[in-house]
N, C-alpha and C. Protein backbone atom coordinates (compact mmCIF):
# COMPACT_ATOMS: atom_id res chain seq x y z
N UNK A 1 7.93 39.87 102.64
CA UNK A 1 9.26 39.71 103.18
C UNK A 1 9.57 40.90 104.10
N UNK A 2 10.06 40.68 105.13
CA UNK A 2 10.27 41.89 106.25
C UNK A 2 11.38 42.54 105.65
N UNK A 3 12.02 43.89 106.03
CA UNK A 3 13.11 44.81 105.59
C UNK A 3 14.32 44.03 106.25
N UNK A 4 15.65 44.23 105.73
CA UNK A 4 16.10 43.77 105.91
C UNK A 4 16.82 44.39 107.04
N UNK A 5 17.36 44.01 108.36
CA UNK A 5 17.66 45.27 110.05
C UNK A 5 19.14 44.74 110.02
N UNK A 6 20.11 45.44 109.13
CA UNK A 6 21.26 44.84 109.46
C UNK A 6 22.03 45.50 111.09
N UNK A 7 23.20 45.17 111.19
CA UNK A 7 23.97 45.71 112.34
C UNK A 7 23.85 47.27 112.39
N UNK A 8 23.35 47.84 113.96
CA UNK A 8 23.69 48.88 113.69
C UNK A 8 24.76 49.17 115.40
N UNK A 9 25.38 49.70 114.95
CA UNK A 9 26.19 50.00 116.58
C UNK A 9 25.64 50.96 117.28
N UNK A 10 26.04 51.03 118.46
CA UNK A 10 25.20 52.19 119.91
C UNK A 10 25.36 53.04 119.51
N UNK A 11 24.72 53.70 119.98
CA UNK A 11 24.58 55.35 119.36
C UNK A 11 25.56 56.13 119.74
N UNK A 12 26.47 55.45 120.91
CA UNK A 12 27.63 56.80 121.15
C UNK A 12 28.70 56.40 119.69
N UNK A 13 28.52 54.43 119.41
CA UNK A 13 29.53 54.50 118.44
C UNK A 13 29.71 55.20 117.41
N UNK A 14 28.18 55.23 116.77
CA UNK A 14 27.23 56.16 115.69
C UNK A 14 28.18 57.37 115.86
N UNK A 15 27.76 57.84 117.18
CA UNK A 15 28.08 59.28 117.28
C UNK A 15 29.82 59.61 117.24
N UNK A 16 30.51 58.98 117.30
CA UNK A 16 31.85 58.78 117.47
C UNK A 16 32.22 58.50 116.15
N UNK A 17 32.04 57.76 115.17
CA UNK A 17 31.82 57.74 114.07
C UNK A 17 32.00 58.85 113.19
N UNK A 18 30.80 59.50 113.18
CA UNK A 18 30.11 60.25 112.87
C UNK A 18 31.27 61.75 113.03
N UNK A 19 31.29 61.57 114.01
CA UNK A 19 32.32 63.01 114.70
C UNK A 19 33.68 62.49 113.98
N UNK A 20 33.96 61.16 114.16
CA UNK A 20 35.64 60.97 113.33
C UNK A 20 35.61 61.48 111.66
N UNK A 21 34.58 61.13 111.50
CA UNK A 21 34.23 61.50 109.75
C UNK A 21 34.36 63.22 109.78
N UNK A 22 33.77 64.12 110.39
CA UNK A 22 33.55 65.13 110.26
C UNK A 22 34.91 65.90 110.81
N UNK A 23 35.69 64.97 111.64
CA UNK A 23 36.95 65.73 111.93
C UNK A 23 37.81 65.73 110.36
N UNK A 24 37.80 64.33 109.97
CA UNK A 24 38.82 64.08 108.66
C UNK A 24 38.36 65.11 107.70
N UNK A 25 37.22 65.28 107.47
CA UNK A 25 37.01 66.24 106.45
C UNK A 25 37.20 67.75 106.79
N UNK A 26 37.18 68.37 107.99
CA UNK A 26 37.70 69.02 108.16
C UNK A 26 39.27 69.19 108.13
N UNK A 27 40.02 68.39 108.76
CA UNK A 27 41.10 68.43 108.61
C UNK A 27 41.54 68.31 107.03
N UNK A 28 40.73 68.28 105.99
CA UNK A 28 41.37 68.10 104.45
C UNK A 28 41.56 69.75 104.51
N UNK A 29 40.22 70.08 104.70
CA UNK A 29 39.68 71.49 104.17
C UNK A 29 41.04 72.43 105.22
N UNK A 30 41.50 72.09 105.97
CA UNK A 30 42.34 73.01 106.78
C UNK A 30 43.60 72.67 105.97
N UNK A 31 44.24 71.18 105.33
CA UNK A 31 45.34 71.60 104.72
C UNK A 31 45.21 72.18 103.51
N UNK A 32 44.09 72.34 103.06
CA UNK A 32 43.85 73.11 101.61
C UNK A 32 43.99 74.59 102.12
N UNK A 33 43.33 74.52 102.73
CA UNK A 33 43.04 76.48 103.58
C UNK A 33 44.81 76.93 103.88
N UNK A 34 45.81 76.15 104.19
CA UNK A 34 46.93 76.17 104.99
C UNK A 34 47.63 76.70 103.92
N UNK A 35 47.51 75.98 102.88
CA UNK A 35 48.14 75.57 101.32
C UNK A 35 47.88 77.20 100.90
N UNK A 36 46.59 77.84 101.15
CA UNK A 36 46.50 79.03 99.95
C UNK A 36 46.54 80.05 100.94
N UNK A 37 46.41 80.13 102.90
CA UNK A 37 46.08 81.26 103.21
C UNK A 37 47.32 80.65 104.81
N UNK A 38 47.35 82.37 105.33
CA UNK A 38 48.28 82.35 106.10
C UNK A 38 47.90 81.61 107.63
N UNK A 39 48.37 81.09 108.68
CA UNK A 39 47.78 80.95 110.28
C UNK A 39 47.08 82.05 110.79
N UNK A 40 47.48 83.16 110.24
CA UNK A 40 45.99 84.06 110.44
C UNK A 40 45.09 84.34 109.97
N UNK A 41 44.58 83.79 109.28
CA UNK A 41 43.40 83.86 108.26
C UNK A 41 42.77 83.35 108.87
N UNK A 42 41.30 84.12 108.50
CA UNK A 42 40.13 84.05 109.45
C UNK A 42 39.89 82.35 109.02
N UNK A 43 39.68 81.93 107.66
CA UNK A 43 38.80 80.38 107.54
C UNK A 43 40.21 79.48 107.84
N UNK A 44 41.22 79.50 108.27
CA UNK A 44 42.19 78.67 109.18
C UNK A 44 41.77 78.72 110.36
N UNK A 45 41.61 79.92 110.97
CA UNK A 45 41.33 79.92 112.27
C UNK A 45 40.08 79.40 112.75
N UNK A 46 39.08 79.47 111.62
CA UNK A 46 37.73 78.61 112.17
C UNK A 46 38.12 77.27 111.95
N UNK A 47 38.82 76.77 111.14
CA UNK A 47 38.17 75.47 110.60
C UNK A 47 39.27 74.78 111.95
N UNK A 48 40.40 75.29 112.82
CA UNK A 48 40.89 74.84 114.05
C UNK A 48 40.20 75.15 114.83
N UNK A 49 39.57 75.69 115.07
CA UNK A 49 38.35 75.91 116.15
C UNK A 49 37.38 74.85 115.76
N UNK A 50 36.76 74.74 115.18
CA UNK A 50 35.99 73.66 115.03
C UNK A 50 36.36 72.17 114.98
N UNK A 51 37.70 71.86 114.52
CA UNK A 51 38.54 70.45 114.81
C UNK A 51 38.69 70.23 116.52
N UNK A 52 39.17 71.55 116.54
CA UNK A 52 39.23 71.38 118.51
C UNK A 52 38.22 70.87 119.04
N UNK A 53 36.83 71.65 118.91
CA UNK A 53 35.19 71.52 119.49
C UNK A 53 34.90 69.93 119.43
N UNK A 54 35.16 69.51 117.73
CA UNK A 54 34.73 68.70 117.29
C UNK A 54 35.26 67.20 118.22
N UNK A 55 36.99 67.79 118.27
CA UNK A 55 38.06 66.41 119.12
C UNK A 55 37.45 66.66 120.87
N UNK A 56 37.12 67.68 121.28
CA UNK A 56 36.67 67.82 122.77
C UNK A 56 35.47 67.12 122.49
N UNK A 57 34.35 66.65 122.02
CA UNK A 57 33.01 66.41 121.82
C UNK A 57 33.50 65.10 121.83
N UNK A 58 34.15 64.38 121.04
CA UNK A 58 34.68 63.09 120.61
C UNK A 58 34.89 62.56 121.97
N UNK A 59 35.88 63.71 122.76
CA UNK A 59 36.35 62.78 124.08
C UNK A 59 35.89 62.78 124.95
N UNK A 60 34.75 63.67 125.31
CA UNK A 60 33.05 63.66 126.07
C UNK A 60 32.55 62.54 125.69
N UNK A 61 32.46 61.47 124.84
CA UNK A 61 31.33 60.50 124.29
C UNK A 61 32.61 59.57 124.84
N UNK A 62 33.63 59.82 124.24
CA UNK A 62 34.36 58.19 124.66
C UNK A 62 34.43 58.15 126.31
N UNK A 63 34.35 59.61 126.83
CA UNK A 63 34.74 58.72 128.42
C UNK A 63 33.58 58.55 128.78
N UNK A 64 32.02 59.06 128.56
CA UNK A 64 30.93 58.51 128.61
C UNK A 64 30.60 56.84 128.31
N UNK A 65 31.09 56.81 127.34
CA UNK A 65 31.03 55.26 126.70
C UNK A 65 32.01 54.60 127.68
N UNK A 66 33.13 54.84 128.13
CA UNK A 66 33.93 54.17 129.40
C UNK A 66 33.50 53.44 130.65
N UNK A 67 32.25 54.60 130.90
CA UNK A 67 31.37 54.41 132.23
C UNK A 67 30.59 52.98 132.19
C-alpha cells in the first residue's frame, strides 16, 4: 500500500503558518514577561524585538505570495 500524501500547502503558506505560530507563542511569553518584569527589562525587550522581526518576515512572504 503506498503512504498516505495528504494536502500539503505552498511553502510560503507553510512558511506563513509557521511564522503565525511562532509569533503567538511569543506573544504568550511577552504577556507573562510583562506580568513579572518592567518595559525595560532586557527579556521584554527581546521577546518585542523578535515579534517585530518575526511580523516584518511574515509581511516579506505575504507580499511575495501577492506577486
Amino acid at each position: 500500500m503506498a503512504p498516505f500524501r495528504g494536502f500539503c500547502p505552498a511553502p510560503c503558506q507553510m512558511g506563513e503558518n509557521t511564522i503565525q505560530h511562532q509569533i503567538q507563542g511569543l506573544e504568550l511569553e511577552l504577556v507573562e514577561a510583562r506580568g513579572k518584569y518592567s518595559t525595560d527589562h532586557p527579556k521584554v525587550k527581546a521577546l518585542t524585538s523578535q515579534i517585530e522581526e518575526l511580523r516584518a518576515k511574515a509581511k516579506t512572504l505575504e507580499e511575495g505570495a501577492d506577486k
